[in-house]
PDB file of N, CA and C in Angstrom:
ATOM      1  N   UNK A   1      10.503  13.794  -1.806  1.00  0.00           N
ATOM      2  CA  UNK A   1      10.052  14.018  -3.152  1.00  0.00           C
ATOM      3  C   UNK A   1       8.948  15.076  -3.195  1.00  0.00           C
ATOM      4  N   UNK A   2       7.825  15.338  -2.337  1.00  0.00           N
ATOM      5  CA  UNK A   2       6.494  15.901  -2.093  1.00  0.00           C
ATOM      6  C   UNK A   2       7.377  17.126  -1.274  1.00  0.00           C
ATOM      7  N   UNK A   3       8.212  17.395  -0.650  1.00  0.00           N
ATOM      8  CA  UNK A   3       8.768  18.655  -0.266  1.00  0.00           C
ATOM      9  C   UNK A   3       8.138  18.532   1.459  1.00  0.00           C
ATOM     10  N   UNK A   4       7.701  16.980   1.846  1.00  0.00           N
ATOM     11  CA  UNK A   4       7.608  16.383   3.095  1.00  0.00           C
ATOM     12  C   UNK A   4       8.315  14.877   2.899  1.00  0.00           C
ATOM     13  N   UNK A   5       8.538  14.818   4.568  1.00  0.00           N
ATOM     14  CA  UNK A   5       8.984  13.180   4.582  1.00  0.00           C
ATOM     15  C   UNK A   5       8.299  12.341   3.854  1.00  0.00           C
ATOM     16  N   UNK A   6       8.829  11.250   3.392  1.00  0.00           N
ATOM     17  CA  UNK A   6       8.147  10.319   2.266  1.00  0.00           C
ATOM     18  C   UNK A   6       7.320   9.382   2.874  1.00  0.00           C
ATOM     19  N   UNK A   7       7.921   9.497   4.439  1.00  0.00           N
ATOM     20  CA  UNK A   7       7.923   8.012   5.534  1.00  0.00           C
ATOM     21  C   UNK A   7       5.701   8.840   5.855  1.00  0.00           C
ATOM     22  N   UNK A   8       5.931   9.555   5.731  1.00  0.00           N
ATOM     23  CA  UNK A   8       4.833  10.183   6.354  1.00  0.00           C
ATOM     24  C   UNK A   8       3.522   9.533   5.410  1.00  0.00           C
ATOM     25  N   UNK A   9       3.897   9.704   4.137  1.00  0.00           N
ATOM     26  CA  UNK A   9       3.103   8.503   2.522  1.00  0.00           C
ATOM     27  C   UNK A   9       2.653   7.358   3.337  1.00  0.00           C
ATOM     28  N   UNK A  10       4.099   6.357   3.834  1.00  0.00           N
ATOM     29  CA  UNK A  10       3.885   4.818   4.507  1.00  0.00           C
ATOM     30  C   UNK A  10       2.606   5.750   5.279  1.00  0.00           C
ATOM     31  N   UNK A  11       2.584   6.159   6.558  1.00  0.00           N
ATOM     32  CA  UNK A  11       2.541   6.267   7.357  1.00  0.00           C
ATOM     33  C   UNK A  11       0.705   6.660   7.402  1.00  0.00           C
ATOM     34  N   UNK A  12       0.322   7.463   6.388  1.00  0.00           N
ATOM     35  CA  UNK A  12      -0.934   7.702   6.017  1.00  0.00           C
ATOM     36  C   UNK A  12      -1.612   6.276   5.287  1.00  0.00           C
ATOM     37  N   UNK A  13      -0.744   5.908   4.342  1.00  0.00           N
ATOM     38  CA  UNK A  13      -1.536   4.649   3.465  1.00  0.00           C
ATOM     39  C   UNK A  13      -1.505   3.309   4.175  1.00  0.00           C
ATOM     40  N   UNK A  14      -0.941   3.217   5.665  1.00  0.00           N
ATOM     41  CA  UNK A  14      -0.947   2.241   6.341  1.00  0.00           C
ATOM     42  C   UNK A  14      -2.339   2.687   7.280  1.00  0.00           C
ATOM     43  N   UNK A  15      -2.823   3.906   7.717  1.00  0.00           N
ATOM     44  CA  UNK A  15      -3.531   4.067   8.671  1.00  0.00           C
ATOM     45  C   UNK A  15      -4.919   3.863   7.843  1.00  0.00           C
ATOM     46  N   UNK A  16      -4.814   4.033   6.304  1.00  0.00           N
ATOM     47  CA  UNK A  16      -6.212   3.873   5.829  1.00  0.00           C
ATOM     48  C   UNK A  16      -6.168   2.337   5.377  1.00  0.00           C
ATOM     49  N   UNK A  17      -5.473   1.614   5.475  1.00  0.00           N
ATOM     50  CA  UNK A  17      -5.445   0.210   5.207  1.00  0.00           C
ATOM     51  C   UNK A  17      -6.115  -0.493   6.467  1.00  0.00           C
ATOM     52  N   UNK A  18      -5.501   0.154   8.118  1.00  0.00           N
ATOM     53  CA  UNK A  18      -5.927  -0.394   9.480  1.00  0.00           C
ATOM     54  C   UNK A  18      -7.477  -0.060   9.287  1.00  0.00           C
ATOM     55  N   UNK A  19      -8.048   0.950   8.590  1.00  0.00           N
ATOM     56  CA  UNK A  19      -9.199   1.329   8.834  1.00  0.00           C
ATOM     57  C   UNK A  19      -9.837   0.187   8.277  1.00  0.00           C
ATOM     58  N   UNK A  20      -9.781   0.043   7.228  1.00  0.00           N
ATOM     59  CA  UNK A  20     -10.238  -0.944   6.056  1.00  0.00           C
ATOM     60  C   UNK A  20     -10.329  -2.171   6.798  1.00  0.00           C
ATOM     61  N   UNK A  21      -9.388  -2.832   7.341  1.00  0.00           N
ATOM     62  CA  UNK A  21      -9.386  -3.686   8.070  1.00  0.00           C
ATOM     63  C   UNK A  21     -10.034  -3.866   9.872  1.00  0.00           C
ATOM     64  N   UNK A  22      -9.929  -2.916  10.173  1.00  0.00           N
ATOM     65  CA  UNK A  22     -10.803  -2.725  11.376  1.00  0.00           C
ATOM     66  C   UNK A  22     -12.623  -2.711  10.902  1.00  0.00           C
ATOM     67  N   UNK A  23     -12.633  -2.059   9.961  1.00  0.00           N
ATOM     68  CA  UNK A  23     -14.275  -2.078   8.889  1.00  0.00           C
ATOM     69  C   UNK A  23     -14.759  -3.659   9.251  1.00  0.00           C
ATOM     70  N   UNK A  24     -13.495  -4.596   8.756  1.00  0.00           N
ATOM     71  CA  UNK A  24     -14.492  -6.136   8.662  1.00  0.00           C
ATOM     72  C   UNK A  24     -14.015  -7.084   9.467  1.00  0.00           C
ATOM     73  N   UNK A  25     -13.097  -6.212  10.729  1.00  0.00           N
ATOM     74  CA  UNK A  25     -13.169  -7.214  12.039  1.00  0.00           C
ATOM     75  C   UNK A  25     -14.345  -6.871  12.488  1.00  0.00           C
ATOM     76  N   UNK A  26     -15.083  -5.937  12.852  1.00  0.00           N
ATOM     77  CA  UNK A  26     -16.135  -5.503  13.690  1.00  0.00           C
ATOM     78  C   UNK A  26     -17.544  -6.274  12.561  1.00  0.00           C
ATOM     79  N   UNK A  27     -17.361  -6.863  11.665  1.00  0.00           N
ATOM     80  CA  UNK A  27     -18.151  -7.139  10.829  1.00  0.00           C
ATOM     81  C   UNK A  27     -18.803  -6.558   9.997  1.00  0.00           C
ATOM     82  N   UNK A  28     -18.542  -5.108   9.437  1.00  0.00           N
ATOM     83  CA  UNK A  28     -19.369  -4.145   8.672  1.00  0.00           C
ATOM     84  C   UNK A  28     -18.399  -4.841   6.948  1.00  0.00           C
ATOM     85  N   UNK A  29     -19.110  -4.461   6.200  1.00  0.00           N
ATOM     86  CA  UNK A  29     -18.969  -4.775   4.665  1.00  0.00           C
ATOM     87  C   UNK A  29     -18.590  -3.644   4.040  1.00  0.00           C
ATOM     88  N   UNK A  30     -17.588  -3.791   3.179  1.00  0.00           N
ATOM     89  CA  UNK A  30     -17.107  -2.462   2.061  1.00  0.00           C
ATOM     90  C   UNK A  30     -17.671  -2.729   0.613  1.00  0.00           C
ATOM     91  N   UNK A  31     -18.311  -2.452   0.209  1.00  0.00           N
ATOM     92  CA  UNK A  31     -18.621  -1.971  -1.103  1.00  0.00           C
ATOM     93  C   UNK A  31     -17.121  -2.312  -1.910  1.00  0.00           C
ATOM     94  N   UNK A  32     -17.927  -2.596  -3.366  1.00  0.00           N
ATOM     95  CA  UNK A  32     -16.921  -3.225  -4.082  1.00  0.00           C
ATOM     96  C   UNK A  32     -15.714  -2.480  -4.810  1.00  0.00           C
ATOM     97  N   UNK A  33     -16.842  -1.345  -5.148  1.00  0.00           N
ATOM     98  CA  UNK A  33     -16.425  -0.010  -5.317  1.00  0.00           C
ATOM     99  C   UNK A  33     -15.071   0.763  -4.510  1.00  0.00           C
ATOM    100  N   UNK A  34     -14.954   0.545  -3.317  1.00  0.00           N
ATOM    101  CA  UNK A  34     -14.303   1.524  -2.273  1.00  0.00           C
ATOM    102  C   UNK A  34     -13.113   0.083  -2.080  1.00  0.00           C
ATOM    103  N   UNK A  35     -13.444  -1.459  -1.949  1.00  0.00           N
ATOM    104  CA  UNK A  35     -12.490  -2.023  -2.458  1.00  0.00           C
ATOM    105  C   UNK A  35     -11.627  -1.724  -3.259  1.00  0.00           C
ATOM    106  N   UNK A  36     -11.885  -1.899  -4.395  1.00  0.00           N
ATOM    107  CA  UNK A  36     -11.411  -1.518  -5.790  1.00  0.00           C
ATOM    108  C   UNK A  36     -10.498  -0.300  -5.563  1.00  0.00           C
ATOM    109  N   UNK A  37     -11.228   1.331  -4.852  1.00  0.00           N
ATOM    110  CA  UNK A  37     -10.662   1.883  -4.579  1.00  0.00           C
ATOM    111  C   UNK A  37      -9.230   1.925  -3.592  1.00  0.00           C
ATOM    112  N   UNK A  38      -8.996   0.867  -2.516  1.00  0.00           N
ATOM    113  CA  UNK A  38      -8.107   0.392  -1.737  1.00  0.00           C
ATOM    114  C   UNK A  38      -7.477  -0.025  -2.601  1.00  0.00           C
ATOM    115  N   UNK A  39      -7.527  -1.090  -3.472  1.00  0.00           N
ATOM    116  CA  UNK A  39      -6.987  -1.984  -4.340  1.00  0.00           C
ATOM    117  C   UNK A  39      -5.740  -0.849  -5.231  1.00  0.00           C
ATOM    118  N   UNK A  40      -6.768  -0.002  -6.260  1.00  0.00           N
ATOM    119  CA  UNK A  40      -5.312   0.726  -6.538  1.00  0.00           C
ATOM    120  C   UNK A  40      -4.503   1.674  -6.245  1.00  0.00           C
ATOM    121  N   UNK A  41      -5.284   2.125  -4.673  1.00  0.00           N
ATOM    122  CA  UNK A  41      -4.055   3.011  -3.542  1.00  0.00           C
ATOM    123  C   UNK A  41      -2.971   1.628  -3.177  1.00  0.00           C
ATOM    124  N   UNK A  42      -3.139   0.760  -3.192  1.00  0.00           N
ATOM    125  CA  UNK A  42      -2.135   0.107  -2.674  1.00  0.00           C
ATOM    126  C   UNK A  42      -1.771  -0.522  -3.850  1.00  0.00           C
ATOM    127  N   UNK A  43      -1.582  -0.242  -5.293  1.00  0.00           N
ATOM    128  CA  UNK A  43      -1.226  -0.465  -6.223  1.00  0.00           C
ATOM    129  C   UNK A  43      -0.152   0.309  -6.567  1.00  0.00           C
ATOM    130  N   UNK A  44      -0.900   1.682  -6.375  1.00  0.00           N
ATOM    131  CA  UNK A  44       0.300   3.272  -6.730  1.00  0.00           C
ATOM    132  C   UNK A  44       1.079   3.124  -5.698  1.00  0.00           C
ATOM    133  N   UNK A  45       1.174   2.694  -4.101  1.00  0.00           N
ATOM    134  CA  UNK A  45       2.103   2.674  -3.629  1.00  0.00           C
ATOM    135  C   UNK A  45       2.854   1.395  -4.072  1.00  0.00           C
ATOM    136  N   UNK A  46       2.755   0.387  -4.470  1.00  0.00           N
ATOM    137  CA  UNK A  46       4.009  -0.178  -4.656  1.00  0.00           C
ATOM    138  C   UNK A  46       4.339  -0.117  -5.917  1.00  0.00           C
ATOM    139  N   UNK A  47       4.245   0.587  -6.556  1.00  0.00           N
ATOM    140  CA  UNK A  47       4.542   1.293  -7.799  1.00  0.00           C
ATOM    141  C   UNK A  47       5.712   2.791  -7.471  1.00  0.00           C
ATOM    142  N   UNK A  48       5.172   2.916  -6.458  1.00  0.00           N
ATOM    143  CA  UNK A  48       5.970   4.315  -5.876  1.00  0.00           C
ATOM    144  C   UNK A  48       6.883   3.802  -4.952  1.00  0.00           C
ATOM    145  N   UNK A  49       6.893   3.033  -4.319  1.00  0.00           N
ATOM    146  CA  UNK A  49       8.256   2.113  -3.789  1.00  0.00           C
ATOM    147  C   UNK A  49       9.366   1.498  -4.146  1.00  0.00           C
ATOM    148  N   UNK A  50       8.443   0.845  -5.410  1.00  0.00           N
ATOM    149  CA  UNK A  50       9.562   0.411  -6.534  1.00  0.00           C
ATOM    150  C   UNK A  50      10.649   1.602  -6.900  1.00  0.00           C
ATOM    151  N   UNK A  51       9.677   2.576  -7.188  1.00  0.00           N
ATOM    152  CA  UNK A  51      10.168   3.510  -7.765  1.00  0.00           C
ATOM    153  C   UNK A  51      11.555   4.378  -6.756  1.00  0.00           C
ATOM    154  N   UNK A  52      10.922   4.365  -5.454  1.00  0.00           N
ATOM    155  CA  UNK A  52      11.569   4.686  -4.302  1.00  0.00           C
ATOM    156  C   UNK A  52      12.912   4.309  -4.028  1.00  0.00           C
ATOM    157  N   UNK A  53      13.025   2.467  -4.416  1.00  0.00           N
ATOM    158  CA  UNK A  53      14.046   1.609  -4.336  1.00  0.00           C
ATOM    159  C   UNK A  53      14.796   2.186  -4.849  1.00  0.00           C
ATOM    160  N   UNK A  54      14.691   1.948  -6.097  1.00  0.00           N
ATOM    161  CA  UNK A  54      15.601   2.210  -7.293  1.00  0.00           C
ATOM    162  C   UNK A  54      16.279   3.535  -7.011  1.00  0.00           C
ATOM    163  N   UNK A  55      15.386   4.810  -6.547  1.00  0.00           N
ATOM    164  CA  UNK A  55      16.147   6.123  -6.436  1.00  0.00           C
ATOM    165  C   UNK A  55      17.101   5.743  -4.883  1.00  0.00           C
ATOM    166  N   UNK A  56      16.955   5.330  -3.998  1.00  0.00           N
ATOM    167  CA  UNK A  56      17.894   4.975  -2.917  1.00  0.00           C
ATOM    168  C   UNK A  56      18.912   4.264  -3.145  1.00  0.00           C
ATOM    169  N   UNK A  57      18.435   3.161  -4.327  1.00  0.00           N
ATOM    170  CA  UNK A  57      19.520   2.381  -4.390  1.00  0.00           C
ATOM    171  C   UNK A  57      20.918   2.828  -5.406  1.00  0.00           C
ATOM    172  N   UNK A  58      20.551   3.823  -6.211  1.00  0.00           N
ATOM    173  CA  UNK A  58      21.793   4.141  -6.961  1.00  0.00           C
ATOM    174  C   UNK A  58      21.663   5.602  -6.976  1.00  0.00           C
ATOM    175  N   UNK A  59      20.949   6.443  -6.503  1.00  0.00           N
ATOM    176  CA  UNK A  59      21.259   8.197  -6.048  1.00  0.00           C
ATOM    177  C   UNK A  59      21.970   8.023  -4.795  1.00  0.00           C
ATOM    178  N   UNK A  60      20.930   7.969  -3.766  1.00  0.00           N
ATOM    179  CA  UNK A  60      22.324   8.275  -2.506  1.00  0.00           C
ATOM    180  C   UNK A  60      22.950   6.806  -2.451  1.00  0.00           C
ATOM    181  N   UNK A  61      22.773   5.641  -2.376  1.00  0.00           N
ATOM    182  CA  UNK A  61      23.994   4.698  -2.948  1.00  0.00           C
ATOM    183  C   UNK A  61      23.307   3.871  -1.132  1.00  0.00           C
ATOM    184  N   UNK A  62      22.254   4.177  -0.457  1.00  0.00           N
ATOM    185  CA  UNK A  62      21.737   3.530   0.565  1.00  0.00           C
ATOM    186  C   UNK A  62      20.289   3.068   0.799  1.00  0.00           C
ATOM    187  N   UNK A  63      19.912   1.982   1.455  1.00  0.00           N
ATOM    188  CA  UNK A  63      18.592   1.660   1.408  1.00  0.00           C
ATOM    189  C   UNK A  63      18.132   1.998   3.452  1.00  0.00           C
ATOM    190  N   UNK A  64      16.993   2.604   3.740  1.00  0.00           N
ATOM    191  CA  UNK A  64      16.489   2.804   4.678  1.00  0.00           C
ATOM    192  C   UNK A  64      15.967   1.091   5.176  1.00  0.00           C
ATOM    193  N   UNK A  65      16.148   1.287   6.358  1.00  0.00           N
ATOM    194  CA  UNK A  65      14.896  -0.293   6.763  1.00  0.00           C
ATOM    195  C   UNK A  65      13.835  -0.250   7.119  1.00  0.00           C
ATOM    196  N   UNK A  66      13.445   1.061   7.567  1.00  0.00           N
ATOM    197  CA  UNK A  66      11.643   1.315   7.927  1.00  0.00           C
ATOM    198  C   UNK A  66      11.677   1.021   6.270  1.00  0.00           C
ATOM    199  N   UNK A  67      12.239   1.709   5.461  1.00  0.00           N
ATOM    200  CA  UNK A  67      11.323   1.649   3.897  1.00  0.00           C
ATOM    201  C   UNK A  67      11.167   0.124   3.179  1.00  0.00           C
ATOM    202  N   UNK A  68      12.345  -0.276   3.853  1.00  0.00           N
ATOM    203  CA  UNK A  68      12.621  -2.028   3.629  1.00  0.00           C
ATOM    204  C   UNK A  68      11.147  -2.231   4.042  1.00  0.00           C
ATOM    205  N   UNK A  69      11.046  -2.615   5.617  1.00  0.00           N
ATOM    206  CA  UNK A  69       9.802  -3.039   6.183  1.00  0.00           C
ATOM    207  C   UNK A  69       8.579  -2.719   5.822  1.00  0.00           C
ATOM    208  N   UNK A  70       8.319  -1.327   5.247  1.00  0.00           N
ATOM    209  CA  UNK A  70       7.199  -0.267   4.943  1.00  0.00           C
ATOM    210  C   UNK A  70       6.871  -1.357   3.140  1.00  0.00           C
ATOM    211  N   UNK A  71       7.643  -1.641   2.470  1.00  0.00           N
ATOM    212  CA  UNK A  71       8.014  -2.316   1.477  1.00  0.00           C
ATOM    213  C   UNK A  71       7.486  -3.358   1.457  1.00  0.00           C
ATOM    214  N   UNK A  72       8.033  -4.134   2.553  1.00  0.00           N
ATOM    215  CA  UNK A  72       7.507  -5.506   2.662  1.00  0.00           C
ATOM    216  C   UNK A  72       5.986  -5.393   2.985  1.00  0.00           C
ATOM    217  N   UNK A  73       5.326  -4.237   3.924  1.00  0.00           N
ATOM    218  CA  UNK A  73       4.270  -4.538   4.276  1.00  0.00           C
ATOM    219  C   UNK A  73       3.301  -4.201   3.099  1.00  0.00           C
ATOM    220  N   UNK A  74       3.207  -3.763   1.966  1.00  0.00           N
ATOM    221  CA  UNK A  74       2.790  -2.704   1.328  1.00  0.00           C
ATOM    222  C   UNK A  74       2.692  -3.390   0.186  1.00  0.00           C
ATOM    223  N   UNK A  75       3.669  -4.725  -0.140  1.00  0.00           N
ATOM    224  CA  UNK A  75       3.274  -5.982  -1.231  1.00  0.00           C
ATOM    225  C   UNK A  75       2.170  -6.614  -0.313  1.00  0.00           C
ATOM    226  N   UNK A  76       2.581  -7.138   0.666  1.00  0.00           N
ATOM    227  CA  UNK A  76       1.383  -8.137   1.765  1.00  0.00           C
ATOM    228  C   UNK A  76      -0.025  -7.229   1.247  1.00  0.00           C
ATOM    229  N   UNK A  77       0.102  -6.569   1.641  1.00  0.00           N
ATOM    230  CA  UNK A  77      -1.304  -5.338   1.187  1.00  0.00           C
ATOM    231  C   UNK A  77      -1.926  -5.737  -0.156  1.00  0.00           C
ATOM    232  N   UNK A  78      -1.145  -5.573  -1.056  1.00  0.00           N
ATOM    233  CA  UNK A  78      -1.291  -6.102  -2.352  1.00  0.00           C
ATOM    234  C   UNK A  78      -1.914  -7.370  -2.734  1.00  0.00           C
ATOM    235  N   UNK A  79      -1.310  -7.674  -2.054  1.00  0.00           N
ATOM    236  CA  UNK A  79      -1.392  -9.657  -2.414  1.00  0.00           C
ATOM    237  C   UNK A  79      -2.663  -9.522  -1.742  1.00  0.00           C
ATOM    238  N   UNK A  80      -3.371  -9.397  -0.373  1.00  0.00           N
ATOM    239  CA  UNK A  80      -4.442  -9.313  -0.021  1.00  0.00           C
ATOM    240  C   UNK A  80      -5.356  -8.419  -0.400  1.00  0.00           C
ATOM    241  N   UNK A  81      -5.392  -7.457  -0.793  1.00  0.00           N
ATOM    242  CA  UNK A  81      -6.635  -6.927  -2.020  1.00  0.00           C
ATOM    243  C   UNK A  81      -6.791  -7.586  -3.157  1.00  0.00           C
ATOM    244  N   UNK A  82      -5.885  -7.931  -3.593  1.00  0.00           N
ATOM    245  CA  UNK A  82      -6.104  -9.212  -5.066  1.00  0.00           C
ATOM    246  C   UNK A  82      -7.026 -10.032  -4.867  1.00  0.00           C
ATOM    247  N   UNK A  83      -6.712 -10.856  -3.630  1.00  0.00           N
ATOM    248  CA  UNK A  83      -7.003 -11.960  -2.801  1.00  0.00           C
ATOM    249  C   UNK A  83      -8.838 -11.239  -2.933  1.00  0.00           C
ATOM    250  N   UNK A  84      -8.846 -10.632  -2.115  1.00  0.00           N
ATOM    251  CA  UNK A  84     -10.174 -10.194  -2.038  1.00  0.00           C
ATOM    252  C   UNK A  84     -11.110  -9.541  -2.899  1.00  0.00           C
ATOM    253  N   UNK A  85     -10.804  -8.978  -4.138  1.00  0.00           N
ATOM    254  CA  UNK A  85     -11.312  -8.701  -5.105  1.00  0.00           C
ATOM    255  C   UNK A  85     -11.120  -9.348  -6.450  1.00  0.00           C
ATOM    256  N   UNK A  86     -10.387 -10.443  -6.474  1.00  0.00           N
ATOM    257  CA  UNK A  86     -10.322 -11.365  -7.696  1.00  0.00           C
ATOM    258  C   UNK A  86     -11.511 -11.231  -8.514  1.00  0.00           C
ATOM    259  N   UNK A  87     -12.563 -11.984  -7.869  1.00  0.00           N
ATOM    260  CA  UNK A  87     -13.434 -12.366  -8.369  1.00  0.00           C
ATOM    261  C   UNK A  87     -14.518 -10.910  -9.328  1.00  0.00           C
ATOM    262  N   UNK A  88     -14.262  -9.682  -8.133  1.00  0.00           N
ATOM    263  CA  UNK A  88     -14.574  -8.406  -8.935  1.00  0.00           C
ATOM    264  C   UNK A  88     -13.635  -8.248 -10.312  1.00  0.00           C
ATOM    265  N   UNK A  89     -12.677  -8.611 -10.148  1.00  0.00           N
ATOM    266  CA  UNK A  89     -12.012  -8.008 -10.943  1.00  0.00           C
ATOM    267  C   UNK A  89     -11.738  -9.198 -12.124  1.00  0.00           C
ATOM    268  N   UNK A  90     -12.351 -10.030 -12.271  1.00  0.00           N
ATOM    269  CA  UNK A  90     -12.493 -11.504 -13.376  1.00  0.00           C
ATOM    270  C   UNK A  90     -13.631 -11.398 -13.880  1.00  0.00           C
ATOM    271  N   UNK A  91     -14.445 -10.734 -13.627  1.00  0.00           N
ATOM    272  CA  UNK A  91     -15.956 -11.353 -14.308  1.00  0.00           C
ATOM    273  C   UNK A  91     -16.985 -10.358 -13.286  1.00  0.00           C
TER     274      UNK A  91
END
């Protein structure tokens, strides 16, 4: 779509997710702010996956399984920034 591999998208928004997560194994704290910011990069991507599906599933008439898997990991993502910013994001 970008006039590069798409897989290369997964492939960047997974390495800044490991970061994020390597941040608060070692015990350092993210700002709520730069949360938030994680929160809707991994919002637009499964917004752009969805979107992804749908063009695989009835343009070329096939679904990839890295994008399957890339898919699956990329809601998990989701569900765990929610998880962790609820409370920012309620009140």
């Amino acid at each position: 779509m970008f006039g590069f591999p798409n897989s290369l998208l997964c492939i960047v928004f997974f390495a800044l997710t490991l970061s994020a997560g390597l941040i608060g194994w070692v015990g350092g704290r993210i700002t709520a702010k730069l949360r938030l910011a994680y929160q809707a990069m991994a919002a637009f991507f499964a917004g752009f996956g969805l979107w992804y599906f749908w063009q695989s599933i009835f343009n070329p008439g096939s679904l990839c399984i890295y994008c399957l898997f890339c898919y699956a990991g990329v809601l998990l993502i989701n569900g765990a920034w929610f998880r962790l910013n609820y409370k920012d994001l309620t009140g």
